[in-house]
C-alpha atoms as a PDB file:
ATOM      1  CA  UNK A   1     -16.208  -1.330 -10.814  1.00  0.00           C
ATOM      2  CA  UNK A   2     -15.163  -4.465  -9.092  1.00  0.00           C
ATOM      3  CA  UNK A   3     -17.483  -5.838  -6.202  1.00  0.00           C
ATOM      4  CA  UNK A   4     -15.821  -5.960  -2.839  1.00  0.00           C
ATOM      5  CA  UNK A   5     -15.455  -9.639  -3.019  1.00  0.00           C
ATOM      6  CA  UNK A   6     -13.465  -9.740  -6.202  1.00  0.00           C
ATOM      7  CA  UNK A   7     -10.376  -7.750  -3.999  1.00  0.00           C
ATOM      8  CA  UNK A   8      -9.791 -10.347  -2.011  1.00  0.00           C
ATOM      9  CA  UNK A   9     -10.828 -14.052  -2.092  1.00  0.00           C
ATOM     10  CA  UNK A  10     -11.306 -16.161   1.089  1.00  0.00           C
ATOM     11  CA  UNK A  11      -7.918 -18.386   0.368  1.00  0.00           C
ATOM     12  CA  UNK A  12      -5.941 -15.481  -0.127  1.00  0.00           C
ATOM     13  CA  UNK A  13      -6.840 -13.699   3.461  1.00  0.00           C
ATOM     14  CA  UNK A  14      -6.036 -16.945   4.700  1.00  0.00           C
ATOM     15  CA  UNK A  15      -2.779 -16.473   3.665  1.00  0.00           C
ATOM     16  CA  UNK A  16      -2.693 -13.228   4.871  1.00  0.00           C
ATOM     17  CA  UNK A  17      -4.115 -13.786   8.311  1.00  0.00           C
ATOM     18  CA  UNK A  18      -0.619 -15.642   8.871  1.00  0.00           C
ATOM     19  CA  UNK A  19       1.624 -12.361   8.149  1.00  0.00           C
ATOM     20  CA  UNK A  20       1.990  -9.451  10.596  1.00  0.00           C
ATOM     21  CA  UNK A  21       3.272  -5.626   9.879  1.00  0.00           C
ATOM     22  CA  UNK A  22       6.551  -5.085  10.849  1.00  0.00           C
ATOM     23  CA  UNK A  23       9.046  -1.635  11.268  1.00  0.00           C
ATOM     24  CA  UNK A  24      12.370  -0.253  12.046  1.00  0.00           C
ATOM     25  CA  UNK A  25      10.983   1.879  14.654  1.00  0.00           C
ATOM     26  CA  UNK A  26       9.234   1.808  18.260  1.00  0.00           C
ATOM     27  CA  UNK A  27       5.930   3.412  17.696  1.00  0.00           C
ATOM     28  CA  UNK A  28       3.951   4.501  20.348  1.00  0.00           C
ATOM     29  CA  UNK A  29      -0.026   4.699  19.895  1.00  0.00           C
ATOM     30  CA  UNK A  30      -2.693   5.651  22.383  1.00  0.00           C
ATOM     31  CA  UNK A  31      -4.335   2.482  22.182  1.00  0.00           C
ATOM     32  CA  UNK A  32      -2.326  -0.806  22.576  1.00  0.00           C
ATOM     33  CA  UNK A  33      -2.148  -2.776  20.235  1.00  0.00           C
ATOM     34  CA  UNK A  34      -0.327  -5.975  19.603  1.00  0.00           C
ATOM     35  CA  UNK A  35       3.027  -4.898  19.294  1.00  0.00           C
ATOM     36  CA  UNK A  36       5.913  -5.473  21.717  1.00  0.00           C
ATOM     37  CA  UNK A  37       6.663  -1.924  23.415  1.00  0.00           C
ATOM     38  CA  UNK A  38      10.073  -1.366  25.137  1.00  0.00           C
ATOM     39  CA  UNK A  39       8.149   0.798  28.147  1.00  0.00           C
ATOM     40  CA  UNK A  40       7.789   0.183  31.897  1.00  0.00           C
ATOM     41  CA  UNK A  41       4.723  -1.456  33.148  1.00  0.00           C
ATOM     42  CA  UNK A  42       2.123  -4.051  31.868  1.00  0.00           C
ATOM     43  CA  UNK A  43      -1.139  -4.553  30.970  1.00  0.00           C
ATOM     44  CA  UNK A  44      -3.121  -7.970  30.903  1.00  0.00           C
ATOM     45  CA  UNK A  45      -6.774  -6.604  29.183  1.00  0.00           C
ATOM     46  CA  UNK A  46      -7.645  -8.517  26.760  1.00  0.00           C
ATOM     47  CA  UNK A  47      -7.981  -7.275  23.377  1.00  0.00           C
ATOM     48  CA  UNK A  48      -8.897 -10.061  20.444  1.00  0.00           C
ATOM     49  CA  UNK A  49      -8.369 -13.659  19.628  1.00  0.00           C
ATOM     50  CA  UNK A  50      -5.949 -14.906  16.582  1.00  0.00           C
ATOM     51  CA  UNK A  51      -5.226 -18.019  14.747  1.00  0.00           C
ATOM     52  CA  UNK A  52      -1.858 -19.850  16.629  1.00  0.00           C
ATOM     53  CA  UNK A  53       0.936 -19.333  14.208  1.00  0.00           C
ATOM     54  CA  UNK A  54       3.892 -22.266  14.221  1.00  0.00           C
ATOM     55  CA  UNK A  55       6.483 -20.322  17.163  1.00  0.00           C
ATOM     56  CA  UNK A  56       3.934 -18.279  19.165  1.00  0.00           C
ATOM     57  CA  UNK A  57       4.288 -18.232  22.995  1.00  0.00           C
ATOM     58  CA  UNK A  58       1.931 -21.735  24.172  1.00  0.00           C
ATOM     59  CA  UNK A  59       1.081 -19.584  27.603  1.00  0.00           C
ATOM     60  CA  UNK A  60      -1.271 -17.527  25.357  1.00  0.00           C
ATOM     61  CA  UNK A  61      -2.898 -20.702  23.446  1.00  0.00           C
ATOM     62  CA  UNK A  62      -6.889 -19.857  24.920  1.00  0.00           C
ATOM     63  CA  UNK A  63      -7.360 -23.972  25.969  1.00  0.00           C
ATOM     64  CA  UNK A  64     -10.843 -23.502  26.432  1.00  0.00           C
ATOM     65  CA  UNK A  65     -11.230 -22.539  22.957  1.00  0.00           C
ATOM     66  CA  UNK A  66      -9.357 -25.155  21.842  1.00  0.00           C
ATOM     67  CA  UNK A  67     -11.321 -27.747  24.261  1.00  0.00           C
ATOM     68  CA  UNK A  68     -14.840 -26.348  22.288  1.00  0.00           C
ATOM     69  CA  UNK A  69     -13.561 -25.818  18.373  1.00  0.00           C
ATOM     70  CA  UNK A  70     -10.933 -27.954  17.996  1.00  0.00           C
ATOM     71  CA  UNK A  71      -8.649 -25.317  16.962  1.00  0.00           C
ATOM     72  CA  UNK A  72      -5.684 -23.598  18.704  1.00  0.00           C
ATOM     73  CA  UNK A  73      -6.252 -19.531  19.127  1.00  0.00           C
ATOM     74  CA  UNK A  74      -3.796 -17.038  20.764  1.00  0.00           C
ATOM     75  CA  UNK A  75      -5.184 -14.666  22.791  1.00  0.00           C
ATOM     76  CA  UNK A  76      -3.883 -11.063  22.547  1.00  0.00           C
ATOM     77  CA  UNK A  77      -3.389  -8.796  25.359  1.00  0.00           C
ATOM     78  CA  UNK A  78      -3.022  -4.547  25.665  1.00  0.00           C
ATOM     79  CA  UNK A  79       0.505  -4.768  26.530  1.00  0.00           C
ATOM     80  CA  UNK A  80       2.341  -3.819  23.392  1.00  0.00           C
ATOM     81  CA  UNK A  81       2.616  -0.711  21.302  1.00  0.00           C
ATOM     82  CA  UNK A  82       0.188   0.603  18.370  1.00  0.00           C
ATOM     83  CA  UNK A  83       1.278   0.639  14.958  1.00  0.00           C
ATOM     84  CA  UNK A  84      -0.317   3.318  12.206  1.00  0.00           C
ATOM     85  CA  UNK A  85      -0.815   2.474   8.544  1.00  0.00           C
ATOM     86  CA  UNK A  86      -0.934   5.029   5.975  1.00  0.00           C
ATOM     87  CA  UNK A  87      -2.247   3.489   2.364  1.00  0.00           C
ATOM     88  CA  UNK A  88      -1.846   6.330   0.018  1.00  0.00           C
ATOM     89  CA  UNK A  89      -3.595   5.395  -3.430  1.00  0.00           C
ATOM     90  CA  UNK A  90      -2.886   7.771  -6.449  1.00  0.00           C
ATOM     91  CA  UNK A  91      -6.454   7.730  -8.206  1.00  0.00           C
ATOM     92  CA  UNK A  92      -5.524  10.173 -10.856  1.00  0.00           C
ATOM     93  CA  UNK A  93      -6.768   9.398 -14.689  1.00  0.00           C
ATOM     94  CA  UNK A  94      -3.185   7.865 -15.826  1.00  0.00           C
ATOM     95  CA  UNK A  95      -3.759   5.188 -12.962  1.00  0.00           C
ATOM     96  CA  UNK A  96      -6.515   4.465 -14.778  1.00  0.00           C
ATOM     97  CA  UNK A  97      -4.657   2.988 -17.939  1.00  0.00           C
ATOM     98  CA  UNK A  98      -3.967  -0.673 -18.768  1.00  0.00           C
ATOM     99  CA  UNK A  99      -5.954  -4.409 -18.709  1.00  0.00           C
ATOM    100  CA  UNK A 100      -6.037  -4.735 -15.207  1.00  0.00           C
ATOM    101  CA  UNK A 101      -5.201  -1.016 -14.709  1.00  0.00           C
ATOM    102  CA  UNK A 102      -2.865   0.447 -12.609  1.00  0.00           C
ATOM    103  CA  UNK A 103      -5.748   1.847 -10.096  1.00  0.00           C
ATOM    104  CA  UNK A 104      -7.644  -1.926 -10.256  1.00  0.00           C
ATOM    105  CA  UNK A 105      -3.901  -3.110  -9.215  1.00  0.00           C
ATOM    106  CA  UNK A 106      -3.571  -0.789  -6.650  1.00  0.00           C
ATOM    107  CA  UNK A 107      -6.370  -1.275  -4.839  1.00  0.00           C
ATOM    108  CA  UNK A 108      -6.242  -5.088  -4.143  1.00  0.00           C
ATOM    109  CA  UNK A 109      -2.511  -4.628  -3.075  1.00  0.00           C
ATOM    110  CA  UNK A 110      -3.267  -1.748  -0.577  1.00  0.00           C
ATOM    111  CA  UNK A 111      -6.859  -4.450   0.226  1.00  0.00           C
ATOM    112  CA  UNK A 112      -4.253  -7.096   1.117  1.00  0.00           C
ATOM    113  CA  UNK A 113      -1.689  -5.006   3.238  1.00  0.00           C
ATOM    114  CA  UNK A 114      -4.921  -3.048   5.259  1.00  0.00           C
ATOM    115  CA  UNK A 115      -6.197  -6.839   5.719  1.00  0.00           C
ATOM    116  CA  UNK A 116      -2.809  -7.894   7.426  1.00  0.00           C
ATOM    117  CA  UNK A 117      -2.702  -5.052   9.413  1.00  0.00           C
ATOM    118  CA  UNK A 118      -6.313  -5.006  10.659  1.00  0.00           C
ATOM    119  CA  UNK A 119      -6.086  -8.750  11.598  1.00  0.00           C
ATOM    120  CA  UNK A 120      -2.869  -7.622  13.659  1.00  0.00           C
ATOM    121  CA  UNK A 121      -4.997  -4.927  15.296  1.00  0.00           C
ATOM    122  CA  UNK A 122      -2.817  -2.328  14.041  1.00  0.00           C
ATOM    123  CA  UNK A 123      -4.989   1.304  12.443  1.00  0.00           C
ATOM    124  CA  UNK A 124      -4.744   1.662   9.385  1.00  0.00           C
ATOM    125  CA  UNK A 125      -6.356   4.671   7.025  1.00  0.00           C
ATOM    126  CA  UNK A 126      -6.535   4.985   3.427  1.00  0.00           C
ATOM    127  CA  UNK A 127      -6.457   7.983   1.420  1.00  0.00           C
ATOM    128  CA  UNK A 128      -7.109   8.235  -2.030  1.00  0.00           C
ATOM    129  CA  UNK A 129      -4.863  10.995  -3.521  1.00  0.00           C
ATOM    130  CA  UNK A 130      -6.461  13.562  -5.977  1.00  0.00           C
ATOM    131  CA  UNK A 131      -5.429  16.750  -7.923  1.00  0.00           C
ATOM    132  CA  UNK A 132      -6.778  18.905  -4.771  1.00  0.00           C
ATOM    133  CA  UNK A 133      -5.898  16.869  -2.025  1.00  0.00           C
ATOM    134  CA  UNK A 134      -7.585  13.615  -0.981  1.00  0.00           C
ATOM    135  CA  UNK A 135     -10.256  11.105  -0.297  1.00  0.00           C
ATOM    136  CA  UNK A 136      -9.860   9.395   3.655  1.00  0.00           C
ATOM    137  CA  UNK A 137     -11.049   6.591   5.279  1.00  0.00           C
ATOM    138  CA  UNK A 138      -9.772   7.266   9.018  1.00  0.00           C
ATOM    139  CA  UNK A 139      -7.568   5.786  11.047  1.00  0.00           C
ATOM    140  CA  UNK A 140      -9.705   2.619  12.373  1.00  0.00           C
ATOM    141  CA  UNK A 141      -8.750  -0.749  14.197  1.00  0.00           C
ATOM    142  CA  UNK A 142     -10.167  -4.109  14.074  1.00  0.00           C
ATOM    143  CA  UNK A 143     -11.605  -6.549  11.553  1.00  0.00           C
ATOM    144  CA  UNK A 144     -14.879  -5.650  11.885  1.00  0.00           C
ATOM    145  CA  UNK A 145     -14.244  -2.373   9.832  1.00  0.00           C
ATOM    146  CA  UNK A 146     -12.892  -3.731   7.059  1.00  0.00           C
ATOM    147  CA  UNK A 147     -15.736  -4.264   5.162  1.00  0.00           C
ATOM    148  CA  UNK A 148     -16.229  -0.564   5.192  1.00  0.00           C
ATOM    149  CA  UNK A 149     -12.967  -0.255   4.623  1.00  0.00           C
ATOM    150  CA  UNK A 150     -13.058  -2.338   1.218  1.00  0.00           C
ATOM    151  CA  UNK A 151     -16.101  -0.468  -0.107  1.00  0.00           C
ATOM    152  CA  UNK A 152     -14.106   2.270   0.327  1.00  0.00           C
ATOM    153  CA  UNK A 153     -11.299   1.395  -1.598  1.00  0.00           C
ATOM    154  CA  UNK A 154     -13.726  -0.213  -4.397  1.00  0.00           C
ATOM    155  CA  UNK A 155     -15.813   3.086  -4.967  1.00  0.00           C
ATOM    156  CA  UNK A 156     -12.275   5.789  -5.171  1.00  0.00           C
ATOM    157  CA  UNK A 157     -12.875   6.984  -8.553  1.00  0.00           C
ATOM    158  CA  UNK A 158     -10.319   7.432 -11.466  1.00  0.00           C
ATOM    159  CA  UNK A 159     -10.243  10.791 -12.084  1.00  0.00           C
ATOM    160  CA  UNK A 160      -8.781  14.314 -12.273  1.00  0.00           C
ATOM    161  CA  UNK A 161      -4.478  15.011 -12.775  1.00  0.00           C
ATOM    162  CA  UNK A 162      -2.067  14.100 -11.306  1.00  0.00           C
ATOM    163  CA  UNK A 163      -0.534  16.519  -8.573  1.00  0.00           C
ATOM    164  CA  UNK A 164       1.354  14.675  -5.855  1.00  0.00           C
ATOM    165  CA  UNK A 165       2.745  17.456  -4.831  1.00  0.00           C
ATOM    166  CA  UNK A 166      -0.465  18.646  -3.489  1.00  0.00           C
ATOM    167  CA  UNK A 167      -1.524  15.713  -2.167  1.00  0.00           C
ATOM    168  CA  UNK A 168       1.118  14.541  -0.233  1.00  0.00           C
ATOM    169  CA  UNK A 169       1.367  18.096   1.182  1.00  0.00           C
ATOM    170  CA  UNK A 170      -2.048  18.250   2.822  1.00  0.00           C
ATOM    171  CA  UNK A 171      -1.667  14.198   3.905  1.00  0.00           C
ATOM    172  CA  UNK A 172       1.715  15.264   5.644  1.00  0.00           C
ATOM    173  CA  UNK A 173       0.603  18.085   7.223  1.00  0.00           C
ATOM    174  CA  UNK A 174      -2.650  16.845   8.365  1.00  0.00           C
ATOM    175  CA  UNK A 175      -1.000  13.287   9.814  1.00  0.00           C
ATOM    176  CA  UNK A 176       2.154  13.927  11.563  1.00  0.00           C
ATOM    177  CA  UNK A 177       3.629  11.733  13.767  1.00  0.00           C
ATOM    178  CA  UNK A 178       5.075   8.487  13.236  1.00  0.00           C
ATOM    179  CA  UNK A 179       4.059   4.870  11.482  1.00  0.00           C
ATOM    180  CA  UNK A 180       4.280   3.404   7.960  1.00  0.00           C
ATOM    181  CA  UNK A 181       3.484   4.899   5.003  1.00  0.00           C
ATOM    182  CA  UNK A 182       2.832   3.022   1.591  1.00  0.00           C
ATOM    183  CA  UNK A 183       2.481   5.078  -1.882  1.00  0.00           C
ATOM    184  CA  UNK A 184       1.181   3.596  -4.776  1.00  0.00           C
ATOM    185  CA  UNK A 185       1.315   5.103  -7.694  1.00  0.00           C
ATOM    186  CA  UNK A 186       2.533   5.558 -11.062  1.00  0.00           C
ATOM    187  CA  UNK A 187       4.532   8.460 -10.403  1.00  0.00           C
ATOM    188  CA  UNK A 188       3.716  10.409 -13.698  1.00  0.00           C
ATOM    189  CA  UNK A 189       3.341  13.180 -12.821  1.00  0.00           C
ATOM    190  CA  UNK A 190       4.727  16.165 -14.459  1.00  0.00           C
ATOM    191  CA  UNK A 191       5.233  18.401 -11.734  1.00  0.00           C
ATOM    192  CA  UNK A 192       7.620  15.501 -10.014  1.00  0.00           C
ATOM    193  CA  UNK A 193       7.442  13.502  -7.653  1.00  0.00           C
ATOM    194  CA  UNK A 194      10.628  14.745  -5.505  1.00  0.00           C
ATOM    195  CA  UNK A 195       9.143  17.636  -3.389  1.00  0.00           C
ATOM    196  CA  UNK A 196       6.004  15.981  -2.567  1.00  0.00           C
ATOM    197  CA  UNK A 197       7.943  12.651  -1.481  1.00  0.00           C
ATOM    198  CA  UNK A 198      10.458  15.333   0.469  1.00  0.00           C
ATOM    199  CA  UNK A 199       7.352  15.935   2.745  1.00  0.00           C
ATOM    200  CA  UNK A 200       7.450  12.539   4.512  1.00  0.00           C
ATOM    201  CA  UNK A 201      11.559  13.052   5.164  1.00  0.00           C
ATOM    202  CA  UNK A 202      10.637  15.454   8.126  1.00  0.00           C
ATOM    203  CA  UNK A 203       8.230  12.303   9.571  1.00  0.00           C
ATOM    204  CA  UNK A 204       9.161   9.112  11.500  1.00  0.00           C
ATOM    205  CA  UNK A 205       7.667   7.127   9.279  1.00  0.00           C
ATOM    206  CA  UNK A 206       8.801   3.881   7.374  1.00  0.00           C
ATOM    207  CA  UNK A 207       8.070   5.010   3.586  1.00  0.00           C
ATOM    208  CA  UNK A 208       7.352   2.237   0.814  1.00  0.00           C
ATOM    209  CA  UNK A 209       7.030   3.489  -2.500  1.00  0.00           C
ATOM    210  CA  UNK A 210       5.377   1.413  -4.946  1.00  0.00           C
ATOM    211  CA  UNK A 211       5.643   2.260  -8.492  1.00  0.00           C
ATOM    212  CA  UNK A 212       3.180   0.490 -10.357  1.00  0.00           C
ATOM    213  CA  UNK A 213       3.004   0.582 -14.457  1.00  0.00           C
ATOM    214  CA  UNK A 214       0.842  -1.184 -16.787  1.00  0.00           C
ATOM    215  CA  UNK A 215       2.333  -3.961 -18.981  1.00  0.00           C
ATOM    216  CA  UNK A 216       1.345  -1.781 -21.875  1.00  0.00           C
ATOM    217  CA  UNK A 217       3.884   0.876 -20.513  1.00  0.00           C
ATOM    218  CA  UNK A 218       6.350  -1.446 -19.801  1.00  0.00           C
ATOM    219  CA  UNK A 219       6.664  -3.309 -23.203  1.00  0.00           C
ATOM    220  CA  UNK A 220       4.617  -1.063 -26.023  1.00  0.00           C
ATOM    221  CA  UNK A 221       3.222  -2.991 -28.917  1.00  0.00           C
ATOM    222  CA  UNK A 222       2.303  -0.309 -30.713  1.00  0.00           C
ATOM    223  CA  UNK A 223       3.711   0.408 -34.369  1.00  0.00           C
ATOM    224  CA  UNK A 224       2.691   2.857 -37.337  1.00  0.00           C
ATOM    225  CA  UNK A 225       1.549   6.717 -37.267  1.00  0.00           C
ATOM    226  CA  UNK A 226      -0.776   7.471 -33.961  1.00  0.00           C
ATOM    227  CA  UNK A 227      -1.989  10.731 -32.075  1.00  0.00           C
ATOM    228  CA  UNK A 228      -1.349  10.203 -28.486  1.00  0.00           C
ATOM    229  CA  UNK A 229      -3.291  12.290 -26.049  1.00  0.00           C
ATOM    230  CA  UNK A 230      -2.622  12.948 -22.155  1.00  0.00           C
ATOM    231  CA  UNK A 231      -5.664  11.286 -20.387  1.00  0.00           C
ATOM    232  CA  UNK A 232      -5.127  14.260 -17.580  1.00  0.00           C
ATOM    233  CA  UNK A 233      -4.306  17.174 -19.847  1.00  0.00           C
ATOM    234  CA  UNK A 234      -5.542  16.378 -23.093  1.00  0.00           C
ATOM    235  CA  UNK A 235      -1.863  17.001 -24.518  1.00  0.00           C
ATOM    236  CA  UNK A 236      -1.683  15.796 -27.967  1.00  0.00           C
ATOM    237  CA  UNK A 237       1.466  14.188 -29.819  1.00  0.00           C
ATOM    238  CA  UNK A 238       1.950  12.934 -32.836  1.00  0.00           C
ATOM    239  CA  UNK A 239       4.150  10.490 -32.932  1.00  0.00           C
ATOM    240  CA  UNK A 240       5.759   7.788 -36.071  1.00  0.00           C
ATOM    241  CA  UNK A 241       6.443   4.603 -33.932  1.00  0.00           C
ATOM    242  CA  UNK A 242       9.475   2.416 -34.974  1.00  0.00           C
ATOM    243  CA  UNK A 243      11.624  -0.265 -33.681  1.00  0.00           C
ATOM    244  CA  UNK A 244      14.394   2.268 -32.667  1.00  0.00           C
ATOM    245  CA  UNK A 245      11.641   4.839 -31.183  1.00  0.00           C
ATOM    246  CA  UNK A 246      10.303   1.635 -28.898  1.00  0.00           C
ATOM    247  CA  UNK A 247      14.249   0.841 -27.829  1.00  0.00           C
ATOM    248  CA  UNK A 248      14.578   4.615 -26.987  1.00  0.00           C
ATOM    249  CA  UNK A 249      11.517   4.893 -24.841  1.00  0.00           C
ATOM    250  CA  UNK A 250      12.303   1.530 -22.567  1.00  0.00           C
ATOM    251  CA  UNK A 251      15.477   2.994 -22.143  1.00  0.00           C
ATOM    252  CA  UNK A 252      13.971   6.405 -20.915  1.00  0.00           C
ATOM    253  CA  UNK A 253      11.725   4.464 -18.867  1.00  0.00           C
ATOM    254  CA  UNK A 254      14.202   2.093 -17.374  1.00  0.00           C
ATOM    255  CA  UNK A 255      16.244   5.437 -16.472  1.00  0.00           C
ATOM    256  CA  UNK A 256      13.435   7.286 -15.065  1.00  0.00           C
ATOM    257  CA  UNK A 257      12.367   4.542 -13.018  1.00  0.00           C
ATOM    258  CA  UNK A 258      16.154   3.960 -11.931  1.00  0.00           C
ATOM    259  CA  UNK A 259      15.939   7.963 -10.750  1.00  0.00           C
ATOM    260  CA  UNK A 260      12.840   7.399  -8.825  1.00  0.00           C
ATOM    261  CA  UNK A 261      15.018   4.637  -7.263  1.00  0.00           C
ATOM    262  CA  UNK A 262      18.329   6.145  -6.369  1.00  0.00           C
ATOM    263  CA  UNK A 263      15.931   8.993  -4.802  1.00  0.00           C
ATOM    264  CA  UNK A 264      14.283   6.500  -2.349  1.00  0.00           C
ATOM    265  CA  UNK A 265      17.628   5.099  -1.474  1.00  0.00           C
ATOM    266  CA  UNK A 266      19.376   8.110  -0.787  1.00  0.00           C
ATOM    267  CA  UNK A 267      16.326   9.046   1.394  1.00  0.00           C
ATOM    268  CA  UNK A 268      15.750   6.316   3.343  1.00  0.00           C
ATOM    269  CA  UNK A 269      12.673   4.942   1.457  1.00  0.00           C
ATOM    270  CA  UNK A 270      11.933   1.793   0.571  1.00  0.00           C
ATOM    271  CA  UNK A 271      11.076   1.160  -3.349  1.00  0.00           C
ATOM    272  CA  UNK A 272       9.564  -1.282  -5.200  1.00  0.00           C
ATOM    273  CA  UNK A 273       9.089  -2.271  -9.022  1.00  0.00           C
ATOM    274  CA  UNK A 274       5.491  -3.316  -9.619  1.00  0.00           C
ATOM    275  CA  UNK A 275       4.229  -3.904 -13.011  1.00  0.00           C
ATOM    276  CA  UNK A 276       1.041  -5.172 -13.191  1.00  0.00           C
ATOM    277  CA  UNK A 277       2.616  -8.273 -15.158  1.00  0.00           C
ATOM    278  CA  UNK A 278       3.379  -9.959 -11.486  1.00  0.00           C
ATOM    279  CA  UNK A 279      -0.017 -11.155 -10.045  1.00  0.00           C
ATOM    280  CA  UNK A 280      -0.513  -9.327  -7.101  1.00  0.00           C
ATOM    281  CA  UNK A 281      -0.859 -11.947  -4.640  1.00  0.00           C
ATOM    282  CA  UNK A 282       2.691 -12.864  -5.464  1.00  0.00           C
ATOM    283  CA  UNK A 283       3.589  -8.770  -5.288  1.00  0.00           C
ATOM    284  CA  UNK A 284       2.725  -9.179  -1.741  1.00  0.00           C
ATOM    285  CA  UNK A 285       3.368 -12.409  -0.658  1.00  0.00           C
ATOM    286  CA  UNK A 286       6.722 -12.708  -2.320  1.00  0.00           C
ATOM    287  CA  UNK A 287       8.106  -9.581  -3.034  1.00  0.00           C
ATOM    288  CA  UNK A 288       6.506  -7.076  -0.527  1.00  0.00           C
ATOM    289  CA  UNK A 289       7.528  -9.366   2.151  1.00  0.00           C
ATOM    290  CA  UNK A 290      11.172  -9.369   0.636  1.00  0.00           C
ATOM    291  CA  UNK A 291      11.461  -5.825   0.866  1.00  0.00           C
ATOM    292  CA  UNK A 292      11.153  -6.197   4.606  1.00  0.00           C
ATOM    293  CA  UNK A 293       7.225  -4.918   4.611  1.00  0.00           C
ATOM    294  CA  UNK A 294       6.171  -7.690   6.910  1.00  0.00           C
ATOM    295  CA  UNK A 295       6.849 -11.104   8.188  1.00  0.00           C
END
């Protein structure tokens, strides 16, 4: 298993420090946080320092700090709304296939976006999904849990089926309300993925699916007479692979993943491509931030 450190490297939460959540929807926590809210009344408590960014407001540059480190920090206040991140992880045994595998993958992207939105003191939770339900790390706030948070995210085993269905029932039904929600996962399972996606449609939540498949899956290099076996099920097939059976599976998989797609579209999700070919860091710098995840 990876050590925390090997998640996320100092450079890259650098980077990170510099990008901030963002939604197409007001949400409206119990704790402010810094968001801009669009109700009556203000607040001037102050809630945490961060690094200036080039086009923040100069009234909230902290001087004194400045005067002492030589460095410019904006000071945040309680006067703007509360944002909640969901980081749904499928930890099933498939995620669990491919050099780095899908799980491995998973976890540093969903380290990186609970890193952006802990340094823009928005909650954020994790939840590894399982067979039976799932694993939680609660709703927290602030940098200083996010430690925790990664040892968290470094010990969710790879194990048991794949049942989304389940999972994303009990998530839905034990964290209504409103926020964003990101899934990562292969989406292999044989049960489907639609009904268990349907369960976030009756939420206010921003939904970004992330499919994410091993190179391996992508582009198989396999050839010759194998026996295949389901690492959830123990299923066994075997299978004569040619040329033309090769062609016929990318095309399945290039239609399946186009379904998956069209579904997200047509209900409002947001869906994203991820083979583990694309480093992550540029998944989320580049591409996550494309799709409108954060800015």
């Amino acid at each position: 298993m990876a050590k925390v450190d090997q998640l996320l490297d100092g450079d890259f939460m650098r980077k990170l420090e510099q990008l901030s959540l963002v939604s197409r929807k007001i949400f409206a926590g119990r704790m402010k946080g810094e968001r801009r809210s669009k109700k009556r009344g203000f607040s001037v408590e102050f809630a945490d320092y961060r690094d200036y960014s080039h086009g923040d407001d100069l009234r909230f540059i902290d001087w004194n700090a400045y005067g002492r480190l030589d460095r410019l920090f904006i000071k945040l206040f309680m006067e703007e709304e509360d944002l909640h991140v969901h980081l749904l992880i499928d930890t099933s045994l498939s995620m669990g296939f491919g050099a780095p595998s899908k799980l491995e993958y998973a976890k540093k992207v969903a380290a990186a976006l609970a890193y952006i939105a802990l340094s823009g003191l928005d909650r954020v939770g994790v939840y590894g999904l399982t067979e039976n339900g799932f694993l939680d790390f609660p709703l927290t706030r602030g940098k200083k849990t996010m430690w925790k948070m990664l040892d968290f995210v470094v010990n969710l085993p790879c194990s048991g089926g794949t049942s989304l269905l389940t999972s994303c029932k009990r998530f839905a039904v034990r964290h209504p309300g409103k926020g964003v929600l990101v899934v990562l996962s292969d989406f292999l399972d044989k049960e489907g993925y639609e009904q268990a996606l349907k369960y976030f449609l009756y939420e206010k939540m921003d939904v970004f699916v992330l499919q994410i498949l091993a190179e391996e899956e992508v582009h198989p290099t396999y050839v010759g007479d194998l026996k295949l076996v389901d690492s959830e099920d123990s299923d066994v097939a075997e299978v004569s692979i040619t040329a033309s059976l090769v062609k016929n599976y990318e095309k399945n998989l290039r239609a399946y993943c186009g379904t998956l797609k069209e579904f997200c579209t047509r209900h409002g999700f947001n869906y994203l491509f991820a083979p583990t070919s694309i480093p992550f860091d540029q998944l989320v710098l580049n591409y996550l931030r494309s799709a409108g995840l954060f800015k």
